[in-house]
N, C-alpha and C. Protein backbone atom coordinates (compact mmCIF):
# COMPACT_ATOMS: atom_id res chain seq x y z
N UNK A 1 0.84 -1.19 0.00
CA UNK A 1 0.00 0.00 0.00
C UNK A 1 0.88 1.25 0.00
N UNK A 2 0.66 2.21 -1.02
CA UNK A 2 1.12 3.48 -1.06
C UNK A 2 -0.11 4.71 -0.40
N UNK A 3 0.66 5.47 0.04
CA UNK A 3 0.02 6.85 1.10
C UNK A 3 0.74 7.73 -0.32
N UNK A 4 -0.31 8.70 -0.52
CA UNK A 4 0.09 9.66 -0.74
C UNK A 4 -0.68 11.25 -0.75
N UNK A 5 0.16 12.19 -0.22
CA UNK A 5 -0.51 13.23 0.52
C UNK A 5 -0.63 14.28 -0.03
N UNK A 6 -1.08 15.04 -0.73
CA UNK A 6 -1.20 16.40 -1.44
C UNK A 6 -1.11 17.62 -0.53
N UNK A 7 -0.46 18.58 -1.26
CA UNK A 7 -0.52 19.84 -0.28
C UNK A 7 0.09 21.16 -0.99
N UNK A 8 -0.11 22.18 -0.74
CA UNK A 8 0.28 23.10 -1.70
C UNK A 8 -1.00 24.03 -2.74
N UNK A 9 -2.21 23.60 -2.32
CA UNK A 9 -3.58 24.37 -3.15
C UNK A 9 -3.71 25.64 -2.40
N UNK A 10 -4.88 26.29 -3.10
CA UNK A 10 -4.91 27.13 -2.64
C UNK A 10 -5.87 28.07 -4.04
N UNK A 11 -5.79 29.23 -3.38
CA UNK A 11 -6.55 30.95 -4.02
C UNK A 11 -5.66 31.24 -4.41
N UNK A 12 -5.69 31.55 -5.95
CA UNK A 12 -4.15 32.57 -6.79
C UNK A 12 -4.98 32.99 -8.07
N UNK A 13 -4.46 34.14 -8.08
CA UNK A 13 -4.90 35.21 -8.99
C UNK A 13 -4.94 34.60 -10.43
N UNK A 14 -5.52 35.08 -11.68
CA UNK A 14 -5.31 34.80 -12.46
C UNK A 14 -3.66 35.45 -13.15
N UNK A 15 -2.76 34.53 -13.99
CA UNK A 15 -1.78 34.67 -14.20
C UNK A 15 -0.73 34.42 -13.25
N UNK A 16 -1.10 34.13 -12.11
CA UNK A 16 -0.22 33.95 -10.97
C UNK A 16 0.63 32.41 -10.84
N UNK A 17 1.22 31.64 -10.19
CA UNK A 17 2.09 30.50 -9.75
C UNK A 17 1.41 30.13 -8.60
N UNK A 18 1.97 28.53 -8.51
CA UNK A 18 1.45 27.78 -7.16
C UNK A 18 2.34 26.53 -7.31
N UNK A 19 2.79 26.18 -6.60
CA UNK A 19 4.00 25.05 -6.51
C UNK A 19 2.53 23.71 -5.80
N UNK A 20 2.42 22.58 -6.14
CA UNK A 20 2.02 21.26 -5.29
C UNK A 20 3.20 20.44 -4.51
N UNK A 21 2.75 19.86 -3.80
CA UNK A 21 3.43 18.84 -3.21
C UNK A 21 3.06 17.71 -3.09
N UNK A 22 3.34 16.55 -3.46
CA UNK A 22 2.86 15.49 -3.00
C UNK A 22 3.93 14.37 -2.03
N UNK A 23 3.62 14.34 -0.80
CA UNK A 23 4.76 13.18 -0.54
C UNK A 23 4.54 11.65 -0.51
N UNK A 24 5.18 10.73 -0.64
CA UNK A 24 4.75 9.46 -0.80
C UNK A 24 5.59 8.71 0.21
N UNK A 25 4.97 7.84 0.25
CA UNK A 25 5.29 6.75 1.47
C UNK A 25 6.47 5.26 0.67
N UNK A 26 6.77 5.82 -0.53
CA UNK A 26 7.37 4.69 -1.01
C UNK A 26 8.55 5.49 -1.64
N UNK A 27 9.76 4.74 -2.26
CA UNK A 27 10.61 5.12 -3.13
C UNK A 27 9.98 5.72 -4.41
N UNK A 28 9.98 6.49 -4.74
CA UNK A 28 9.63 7.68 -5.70
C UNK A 28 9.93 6.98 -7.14
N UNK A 29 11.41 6.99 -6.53
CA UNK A 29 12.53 6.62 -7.89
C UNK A 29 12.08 5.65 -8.42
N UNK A 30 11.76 4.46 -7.29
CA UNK A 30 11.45 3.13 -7.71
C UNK A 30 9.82 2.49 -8.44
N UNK A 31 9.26 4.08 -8.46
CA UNK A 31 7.57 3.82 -9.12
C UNK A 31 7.59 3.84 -10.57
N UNK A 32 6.92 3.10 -10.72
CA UNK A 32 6.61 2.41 -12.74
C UNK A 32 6.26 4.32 -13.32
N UNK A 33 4.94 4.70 -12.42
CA UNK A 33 4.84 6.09 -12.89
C UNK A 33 4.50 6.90 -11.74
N UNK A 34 4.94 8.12 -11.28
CA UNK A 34 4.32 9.26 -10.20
C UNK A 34 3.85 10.60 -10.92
N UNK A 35 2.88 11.47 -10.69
CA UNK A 35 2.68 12.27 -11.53
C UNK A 35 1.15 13.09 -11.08
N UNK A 36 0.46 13.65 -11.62
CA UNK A 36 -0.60 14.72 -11.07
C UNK A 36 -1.61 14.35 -12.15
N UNK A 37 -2.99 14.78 -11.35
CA UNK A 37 -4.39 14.73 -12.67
C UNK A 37 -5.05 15.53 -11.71
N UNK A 38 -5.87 16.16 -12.18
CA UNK A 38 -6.72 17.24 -11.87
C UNK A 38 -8.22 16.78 -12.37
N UNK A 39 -9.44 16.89 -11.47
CA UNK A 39 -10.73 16.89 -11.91
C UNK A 39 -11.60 18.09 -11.65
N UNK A 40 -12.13 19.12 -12.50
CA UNK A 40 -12.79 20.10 -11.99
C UNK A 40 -14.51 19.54 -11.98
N UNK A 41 -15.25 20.37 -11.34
CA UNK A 41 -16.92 19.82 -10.77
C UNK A 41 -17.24 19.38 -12.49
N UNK A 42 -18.01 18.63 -12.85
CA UNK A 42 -18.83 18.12 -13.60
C UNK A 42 -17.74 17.56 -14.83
N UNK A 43 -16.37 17.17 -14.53
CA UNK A 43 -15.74 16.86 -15.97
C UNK A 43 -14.73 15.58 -15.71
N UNK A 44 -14.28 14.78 -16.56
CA UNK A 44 -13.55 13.73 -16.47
C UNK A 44 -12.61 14.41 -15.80
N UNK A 45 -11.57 13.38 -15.27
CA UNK A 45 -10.26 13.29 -14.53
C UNK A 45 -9.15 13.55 -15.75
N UNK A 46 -8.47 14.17 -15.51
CA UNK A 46 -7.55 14.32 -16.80
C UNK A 46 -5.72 14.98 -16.27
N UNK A 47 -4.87 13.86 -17.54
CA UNK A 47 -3.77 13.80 -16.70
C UNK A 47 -2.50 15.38 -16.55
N UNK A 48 -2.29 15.67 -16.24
CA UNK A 48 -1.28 17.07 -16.08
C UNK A 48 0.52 17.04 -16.36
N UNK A 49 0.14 16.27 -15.42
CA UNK A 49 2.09 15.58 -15.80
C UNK A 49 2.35 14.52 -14.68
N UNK A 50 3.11 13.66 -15.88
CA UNK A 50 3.27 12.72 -14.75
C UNK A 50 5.09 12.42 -15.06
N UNK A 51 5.72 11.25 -14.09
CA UNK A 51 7.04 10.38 -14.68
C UNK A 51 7.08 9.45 -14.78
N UNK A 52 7.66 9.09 -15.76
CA UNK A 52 7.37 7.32 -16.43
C UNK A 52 9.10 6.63 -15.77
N UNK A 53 8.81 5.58 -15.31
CA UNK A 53 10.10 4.89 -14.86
C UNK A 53 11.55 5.65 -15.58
N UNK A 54 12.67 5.35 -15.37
CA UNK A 54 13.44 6.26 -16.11
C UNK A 54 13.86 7.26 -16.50
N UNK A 55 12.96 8.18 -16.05
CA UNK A 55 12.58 10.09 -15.85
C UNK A 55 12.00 10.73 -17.10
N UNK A 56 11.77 10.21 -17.85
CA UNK A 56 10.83 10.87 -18.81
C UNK A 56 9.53 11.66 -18.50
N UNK A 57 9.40 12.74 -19.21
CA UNK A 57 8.03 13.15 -18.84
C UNK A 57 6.94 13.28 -19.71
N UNK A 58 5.90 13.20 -19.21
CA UNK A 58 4.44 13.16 -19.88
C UNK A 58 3.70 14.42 -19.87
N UNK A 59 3.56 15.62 -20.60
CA UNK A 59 2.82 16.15 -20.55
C UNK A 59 1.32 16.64 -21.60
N UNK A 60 0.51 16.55 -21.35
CA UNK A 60 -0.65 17.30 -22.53
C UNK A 60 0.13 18.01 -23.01
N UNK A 61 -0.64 18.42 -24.28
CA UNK A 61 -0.05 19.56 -24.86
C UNK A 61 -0.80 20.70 -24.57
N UNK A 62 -1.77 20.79 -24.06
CA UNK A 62 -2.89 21.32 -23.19
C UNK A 62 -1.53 22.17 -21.48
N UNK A 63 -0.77 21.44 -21.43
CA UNK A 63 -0.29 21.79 -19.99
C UNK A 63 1.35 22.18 -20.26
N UNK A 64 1.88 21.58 -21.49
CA UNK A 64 2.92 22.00 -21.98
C UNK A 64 3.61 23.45 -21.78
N UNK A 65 4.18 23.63 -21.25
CA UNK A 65 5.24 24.96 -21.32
C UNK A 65 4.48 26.05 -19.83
N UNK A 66 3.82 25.38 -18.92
CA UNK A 66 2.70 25.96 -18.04
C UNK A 66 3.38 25.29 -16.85
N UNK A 67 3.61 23.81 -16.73
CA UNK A 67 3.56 23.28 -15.67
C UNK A 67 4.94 22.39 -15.83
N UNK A 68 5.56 22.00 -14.87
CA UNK A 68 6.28 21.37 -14.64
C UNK A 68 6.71 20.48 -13.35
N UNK A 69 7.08 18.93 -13.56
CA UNK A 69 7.07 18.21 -12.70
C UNK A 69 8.11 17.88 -12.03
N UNK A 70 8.32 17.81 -11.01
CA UNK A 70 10.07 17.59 -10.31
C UNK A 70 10.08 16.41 -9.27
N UNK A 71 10.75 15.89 -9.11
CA UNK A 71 11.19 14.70 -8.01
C UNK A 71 12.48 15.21 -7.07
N UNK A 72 11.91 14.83 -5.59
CA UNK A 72 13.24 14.93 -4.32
C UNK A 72 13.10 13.50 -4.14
N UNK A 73 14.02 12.71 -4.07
CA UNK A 73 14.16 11.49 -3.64
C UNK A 73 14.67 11.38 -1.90
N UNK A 74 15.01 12.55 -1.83
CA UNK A 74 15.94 13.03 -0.46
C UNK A 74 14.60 13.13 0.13
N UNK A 75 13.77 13.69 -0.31
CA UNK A 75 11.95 13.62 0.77
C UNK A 75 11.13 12.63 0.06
N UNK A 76 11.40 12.22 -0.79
CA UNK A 76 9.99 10.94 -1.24
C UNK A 76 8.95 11.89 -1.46
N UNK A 77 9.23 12.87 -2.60
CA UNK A 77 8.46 14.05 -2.93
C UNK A 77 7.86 14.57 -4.46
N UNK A 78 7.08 14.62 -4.77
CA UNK A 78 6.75 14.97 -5.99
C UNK A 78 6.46 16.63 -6.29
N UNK A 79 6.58 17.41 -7.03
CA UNK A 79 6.18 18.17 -7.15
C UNK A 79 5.48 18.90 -7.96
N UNK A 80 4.66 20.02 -8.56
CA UNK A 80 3.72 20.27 -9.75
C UNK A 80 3.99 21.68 -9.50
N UNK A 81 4.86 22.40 -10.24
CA UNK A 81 4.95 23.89 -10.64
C UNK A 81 4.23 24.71 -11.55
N UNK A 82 3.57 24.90 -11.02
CA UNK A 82 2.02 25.71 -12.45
C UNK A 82 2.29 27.01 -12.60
N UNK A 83 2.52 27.77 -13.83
CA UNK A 83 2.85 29.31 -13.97
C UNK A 83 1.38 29.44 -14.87
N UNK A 84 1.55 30.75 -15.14
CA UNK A 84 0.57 31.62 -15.67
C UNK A 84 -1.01 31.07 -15.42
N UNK A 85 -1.27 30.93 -14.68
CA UNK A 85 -2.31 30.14 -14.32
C UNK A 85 -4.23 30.80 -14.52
N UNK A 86 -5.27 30.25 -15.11
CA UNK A 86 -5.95 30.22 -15.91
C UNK A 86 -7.11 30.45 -15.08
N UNK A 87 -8.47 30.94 -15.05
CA UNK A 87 -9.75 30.07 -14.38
C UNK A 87 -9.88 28.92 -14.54
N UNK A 88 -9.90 28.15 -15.83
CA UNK A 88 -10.08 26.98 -16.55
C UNK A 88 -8.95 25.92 -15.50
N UNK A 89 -7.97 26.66 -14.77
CA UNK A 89 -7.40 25.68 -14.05
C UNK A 89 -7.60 25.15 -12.94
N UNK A 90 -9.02 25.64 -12.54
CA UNK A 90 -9.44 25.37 -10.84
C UNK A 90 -10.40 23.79 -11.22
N UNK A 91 -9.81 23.64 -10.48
CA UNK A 91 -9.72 21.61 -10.28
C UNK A 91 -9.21 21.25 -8.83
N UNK A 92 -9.86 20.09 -8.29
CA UNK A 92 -9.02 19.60 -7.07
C UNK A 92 -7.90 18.50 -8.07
N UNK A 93 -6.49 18.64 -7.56
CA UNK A 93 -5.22 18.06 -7.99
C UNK A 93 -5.59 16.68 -7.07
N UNK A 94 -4.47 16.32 -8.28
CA UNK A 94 -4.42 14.48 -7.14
C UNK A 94 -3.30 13.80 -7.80
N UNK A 95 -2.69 13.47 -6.71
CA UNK A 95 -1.29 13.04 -7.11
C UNK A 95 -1.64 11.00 -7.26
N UNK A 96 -1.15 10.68 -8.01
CA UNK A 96 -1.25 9.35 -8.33
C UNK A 96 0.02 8.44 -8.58
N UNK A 97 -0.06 7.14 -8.19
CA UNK A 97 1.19 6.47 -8.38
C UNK A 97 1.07 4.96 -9.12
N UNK A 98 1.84 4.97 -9.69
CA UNK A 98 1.81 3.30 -9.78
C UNK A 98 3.60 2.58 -9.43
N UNK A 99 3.33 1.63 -9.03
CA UNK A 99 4.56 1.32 -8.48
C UNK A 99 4.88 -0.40 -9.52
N UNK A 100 3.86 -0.90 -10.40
CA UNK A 100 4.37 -1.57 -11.22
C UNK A 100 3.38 -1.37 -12.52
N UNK A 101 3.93 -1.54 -14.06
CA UNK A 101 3.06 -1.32 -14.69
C UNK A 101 1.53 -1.64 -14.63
N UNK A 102 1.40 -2.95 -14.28
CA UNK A 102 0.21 -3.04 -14.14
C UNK A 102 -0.69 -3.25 -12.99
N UNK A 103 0.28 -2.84 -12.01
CA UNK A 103 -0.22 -2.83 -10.76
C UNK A 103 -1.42 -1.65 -10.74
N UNK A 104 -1.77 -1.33 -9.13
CA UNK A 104 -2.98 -0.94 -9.18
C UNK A 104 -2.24 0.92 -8.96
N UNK A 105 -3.42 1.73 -9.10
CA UNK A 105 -3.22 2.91 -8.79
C UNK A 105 -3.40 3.52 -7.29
N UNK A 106 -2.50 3.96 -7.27
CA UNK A 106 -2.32 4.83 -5.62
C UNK A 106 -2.98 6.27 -5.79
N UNK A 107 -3.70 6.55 -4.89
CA UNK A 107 -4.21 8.57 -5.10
C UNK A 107 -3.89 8.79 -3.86
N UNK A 108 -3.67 10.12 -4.35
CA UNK A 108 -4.19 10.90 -2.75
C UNK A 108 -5.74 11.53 -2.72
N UNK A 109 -5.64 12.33 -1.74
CA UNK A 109 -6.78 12.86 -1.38
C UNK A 109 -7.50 13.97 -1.90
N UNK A 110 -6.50 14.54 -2.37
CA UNK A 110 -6.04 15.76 -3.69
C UNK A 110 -6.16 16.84 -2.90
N UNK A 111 -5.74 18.34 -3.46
CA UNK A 111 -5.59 19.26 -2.78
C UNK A 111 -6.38 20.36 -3.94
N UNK A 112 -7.45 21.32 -3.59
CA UNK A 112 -8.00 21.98 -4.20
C UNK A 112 -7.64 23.01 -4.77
N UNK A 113 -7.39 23.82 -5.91
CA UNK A 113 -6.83 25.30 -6.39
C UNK A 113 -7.51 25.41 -7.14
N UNK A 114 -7.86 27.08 -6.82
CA UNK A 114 -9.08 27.76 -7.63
C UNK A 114 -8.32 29.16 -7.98
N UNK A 115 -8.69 29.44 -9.17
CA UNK A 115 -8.34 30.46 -10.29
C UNK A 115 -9.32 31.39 -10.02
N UNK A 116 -9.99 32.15 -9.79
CA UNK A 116 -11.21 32.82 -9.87
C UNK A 116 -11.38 34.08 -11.42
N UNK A 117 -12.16 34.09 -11.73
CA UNK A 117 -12.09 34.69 -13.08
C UNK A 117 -12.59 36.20 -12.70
């Protein structure tokens, strides 16, 4: 079983930054994939950025050049750096893991950020 804890939401202006956090209860390094998805009220779950074994990254092209994903292995930490930030971006975040390809998925609890227009 993986824990993982979101933190870092919040109220930010439009155009403004907000760093996430997620920490995990397992080796980071050692997960198949770690990474972020966001669901806002009435719409599918959809993915933001994640890391694929090996350090590659995954982003939409939707989230491309906006957000960026980082790993501390020194904290068992994920992170989600969002710039210029949108209304369209208020969603509760949720950090997700998988620790073998086809193993099962880990969430957190997600952490809420709202854009206000």
């Amino acid at each position: 079983q993986v824990q993982l804890v979101e933190s870092g939401g919040g109220l930010v202006q439009a155009g403004g930054s907000l760093r996430l956090s997620c920490a995990v209860s397992a080796n980071i390094f050692a997960m198949n994939t770690i990474g972020w998805y966001r669901q806002a009220p009435g719409k599918q779950r959809e993915l933001v950025a994640r890391v694929i074994s090996g350090g590659s990254t995954n982003y939409p092209d939707s989230m491309k050049g906006r957000v960026t994903i980082s790993r501390d292995g020194a904290k068992n930490t994920v992170y989600l750096q969002m710039n210029s930030l949108k209304p369209e971006d208020t969603a509760v975040y949720l950090c997700n893991g998988r620790v073998t390809t086809f193993g099962p998925d880990y969430w957190g609890q997600g952490t809420q950020v709202t854009v206000p227009s």
